[in-house]
Protein backbone atom coordinates (compact mmCIF):
# COMPACT_ATOMS: atom_id res chain seq x y z
CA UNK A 1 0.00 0.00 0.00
CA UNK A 2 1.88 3.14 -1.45
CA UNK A 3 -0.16 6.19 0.42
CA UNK A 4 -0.60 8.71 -2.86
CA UNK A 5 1.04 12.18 -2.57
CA UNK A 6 -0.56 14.87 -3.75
CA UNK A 7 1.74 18.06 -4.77
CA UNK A 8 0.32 21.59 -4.11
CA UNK A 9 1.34 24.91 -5.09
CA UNK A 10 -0.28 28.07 -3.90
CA UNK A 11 0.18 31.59 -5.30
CA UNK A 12 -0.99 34.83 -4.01
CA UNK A 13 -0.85 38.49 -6.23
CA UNK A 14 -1.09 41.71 -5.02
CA UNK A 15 -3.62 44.46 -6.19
CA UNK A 16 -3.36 48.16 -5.57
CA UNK A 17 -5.54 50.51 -6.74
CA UNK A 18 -5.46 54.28 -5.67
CA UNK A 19 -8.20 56.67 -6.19
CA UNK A 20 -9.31 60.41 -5.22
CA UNK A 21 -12.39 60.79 -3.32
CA UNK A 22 -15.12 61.58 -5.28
CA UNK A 23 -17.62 62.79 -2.39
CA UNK A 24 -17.44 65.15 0.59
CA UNK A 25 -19.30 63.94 3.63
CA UNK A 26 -20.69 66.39 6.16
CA UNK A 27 -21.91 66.38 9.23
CA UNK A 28 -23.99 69.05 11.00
CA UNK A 29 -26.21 69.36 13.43
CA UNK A 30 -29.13 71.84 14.73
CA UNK A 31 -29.55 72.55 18.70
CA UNK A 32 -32.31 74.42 19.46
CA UNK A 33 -33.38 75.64 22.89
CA UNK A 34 -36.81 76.46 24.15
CA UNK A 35 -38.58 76.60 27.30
CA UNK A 36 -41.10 73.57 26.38
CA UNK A 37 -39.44 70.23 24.89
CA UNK A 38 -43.12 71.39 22.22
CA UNK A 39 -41.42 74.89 21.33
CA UNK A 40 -37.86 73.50 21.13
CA UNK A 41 -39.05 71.03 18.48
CA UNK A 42 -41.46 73.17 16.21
CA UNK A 43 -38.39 76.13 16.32
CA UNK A 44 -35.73 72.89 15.49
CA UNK A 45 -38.58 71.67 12.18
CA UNK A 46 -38.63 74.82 11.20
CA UNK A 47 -34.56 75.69 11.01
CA UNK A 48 -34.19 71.72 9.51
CA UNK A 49 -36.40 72.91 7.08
CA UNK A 50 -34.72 76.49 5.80
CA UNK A 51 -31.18 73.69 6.04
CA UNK A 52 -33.30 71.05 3.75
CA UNK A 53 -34.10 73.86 1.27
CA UNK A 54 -30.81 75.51 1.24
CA UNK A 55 -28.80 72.11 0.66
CA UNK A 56 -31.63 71.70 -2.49
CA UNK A 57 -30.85 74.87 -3.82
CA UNK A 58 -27.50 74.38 -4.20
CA UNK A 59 -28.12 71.00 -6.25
CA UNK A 60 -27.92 68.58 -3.40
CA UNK A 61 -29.99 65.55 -3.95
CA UNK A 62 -32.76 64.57 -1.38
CA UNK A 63 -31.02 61.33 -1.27
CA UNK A 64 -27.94 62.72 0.00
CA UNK A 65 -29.18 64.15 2.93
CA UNK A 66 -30.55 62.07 5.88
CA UNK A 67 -31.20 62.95 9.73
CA UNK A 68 -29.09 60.81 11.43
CA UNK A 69 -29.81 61.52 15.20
CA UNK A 70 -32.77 63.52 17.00
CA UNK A 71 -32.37 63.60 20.61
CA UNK A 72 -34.09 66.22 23.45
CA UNK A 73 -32.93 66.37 27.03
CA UNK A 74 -34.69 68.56 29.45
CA UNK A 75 -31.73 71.61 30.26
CA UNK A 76 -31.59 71.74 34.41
CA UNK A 77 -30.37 75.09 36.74
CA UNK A 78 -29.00 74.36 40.03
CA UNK A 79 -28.83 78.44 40.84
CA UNK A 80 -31.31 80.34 41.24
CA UNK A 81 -30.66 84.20 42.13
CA UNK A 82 -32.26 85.39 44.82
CA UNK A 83 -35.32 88.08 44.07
CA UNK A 84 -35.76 90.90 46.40
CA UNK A 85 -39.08 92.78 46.02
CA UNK A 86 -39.07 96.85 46.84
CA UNK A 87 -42.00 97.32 48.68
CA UNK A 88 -42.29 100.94 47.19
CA UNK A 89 -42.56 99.97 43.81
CA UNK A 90 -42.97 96.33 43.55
CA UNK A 91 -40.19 96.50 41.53
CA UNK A 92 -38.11 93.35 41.38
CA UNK A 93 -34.25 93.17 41.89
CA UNK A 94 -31.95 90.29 40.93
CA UNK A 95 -28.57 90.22 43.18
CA UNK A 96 -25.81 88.55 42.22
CA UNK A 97 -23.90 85.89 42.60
CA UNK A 98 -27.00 83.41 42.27
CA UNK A 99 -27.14 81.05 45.18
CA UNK A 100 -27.61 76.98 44.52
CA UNK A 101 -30.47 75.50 44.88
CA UNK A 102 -32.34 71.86 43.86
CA UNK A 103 -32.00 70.86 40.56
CA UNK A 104 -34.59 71.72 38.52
CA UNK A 105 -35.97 71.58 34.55
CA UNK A 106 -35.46 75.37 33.17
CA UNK A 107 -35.91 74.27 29.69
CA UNK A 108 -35.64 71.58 27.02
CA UNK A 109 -32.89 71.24 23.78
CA UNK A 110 -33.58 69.29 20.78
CA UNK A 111 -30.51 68.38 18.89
CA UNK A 112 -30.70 67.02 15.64
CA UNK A 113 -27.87 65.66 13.34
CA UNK A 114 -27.72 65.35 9.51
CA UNK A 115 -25.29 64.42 6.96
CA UNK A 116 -24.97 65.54 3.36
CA UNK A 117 -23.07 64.44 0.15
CA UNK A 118 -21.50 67.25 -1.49
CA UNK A 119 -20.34 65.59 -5.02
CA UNK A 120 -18.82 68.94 -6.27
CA UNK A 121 -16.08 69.90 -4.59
CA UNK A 122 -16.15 73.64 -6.01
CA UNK A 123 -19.06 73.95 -4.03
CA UNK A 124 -17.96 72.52 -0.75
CA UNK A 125 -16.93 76.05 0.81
CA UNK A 126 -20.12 77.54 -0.20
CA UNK A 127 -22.03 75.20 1.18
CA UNK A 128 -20.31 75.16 4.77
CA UNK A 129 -21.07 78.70 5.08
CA UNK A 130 -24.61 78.42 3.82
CA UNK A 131 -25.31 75.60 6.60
CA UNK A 132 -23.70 78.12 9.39
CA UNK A 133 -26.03 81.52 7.73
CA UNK A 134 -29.34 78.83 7.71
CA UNK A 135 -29.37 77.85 11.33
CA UNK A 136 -26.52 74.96 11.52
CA UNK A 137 -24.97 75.55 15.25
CA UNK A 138 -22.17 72.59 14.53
CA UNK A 139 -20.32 71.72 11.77
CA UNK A 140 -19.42 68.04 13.55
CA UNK A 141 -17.11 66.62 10.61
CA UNK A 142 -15.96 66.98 7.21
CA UNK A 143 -14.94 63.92 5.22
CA UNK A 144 -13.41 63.05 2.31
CA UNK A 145 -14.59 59.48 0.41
CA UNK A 146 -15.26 57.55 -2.27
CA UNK A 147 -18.69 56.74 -3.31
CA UNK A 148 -18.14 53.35 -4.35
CA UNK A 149 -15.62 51.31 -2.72
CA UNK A 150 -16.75 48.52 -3.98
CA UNK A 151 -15.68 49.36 -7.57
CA UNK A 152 -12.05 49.76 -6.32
CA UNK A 153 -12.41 46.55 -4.40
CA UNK A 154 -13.06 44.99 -7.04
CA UNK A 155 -10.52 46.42 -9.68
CA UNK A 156 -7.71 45.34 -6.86
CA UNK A 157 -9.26 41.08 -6.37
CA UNK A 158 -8.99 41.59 -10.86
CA UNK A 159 -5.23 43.05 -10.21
CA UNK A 160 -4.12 40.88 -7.57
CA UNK A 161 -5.74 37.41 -9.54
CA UNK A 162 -3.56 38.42 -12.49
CA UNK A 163 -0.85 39.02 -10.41
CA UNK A 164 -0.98 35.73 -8.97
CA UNK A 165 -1.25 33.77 -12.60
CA UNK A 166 1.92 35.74 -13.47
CA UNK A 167 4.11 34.34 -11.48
CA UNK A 168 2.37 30.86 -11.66
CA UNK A 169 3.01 31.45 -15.88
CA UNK A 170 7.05 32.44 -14.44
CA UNK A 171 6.81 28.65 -12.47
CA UNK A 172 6.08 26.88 -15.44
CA UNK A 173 8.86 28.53 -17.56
């Protein structure tokens, strides 16, 4: 009984592919502030809205922008001044510095995040000072990518397979 030997030979390529980005990605975000978590979100629909139009405007595509958090937390004071009342007038005087007290709600913020494609660069500028003039508090990050990876991906597997038959074609020689 001869066991039977099998002979195996293994290649591996390499594929690089470079590439410029082809999109911007931004990320903003809206806080608004209102006495009422109610007021803080009608204000915040209405400034997402003038941001919505202004991105359409300058030829952004509806499918390149998207909300991608909306959060509201109730604001809290732990100082409250103290309020003297002249008996006189009825008048009412703060004094200063304000004194601590119990925590409580003085108000509610609504913060919502977006992110927009910008696929021309020339407009990029533009555009980050048009988000600031239309009610964007926070310009959270500014990215540079490539809209379809997968392309490239796939251009380096093509690159790296003929890479690997090339130096299996060098064996047999």
């Amino acid at each position: 009984n001869t066991a039977a030997t099998t002979n195996i030979i293994s290649f591996s390529g390499e594929g690089k592919i470079f590439a410029k980005p082809d999109i911007a990605l931004l990320e903003f975000s809206i806080v608004t502030e209102a006495v009422t978590s109610k007021a803080a979100q009608n204000d915040n629909s209405k400034k997402s809205q003038k941001v919505t139009d202004f991105l359409k405007k300058q030829k952004i595509e509806e499918k390149d922008i998207k909300t991608t958090r909306y959060n509201i937390y109730p604001r809290y004071s732990s100082y409250q001044p103290p309020v003297i009342y002249d008996g006189s007038t009825g008048a009412e005087t703060r004094i200063y510095p304000p004194v601590p007290s119990e925590p409580k709600i003085v108000g509610y913020s609504v913060n919502q995040g977006f992110q927009g494609k910008v696929r021309d660069f020339n407009k990029l500028s533009g555009v980050v000072d048009g988000l600031v003039a239309n009610s964007v508090n926070n310009i959270n990050n500014l990215g540079f990518s490539i809209e379809d990876p997968e392309r490239l991906r796939s251009e380096a597997r093509a690159k790296a397979i003929a890479d690997a038959k090339k130096k299996a074609d060098e064996l047999k020689d």
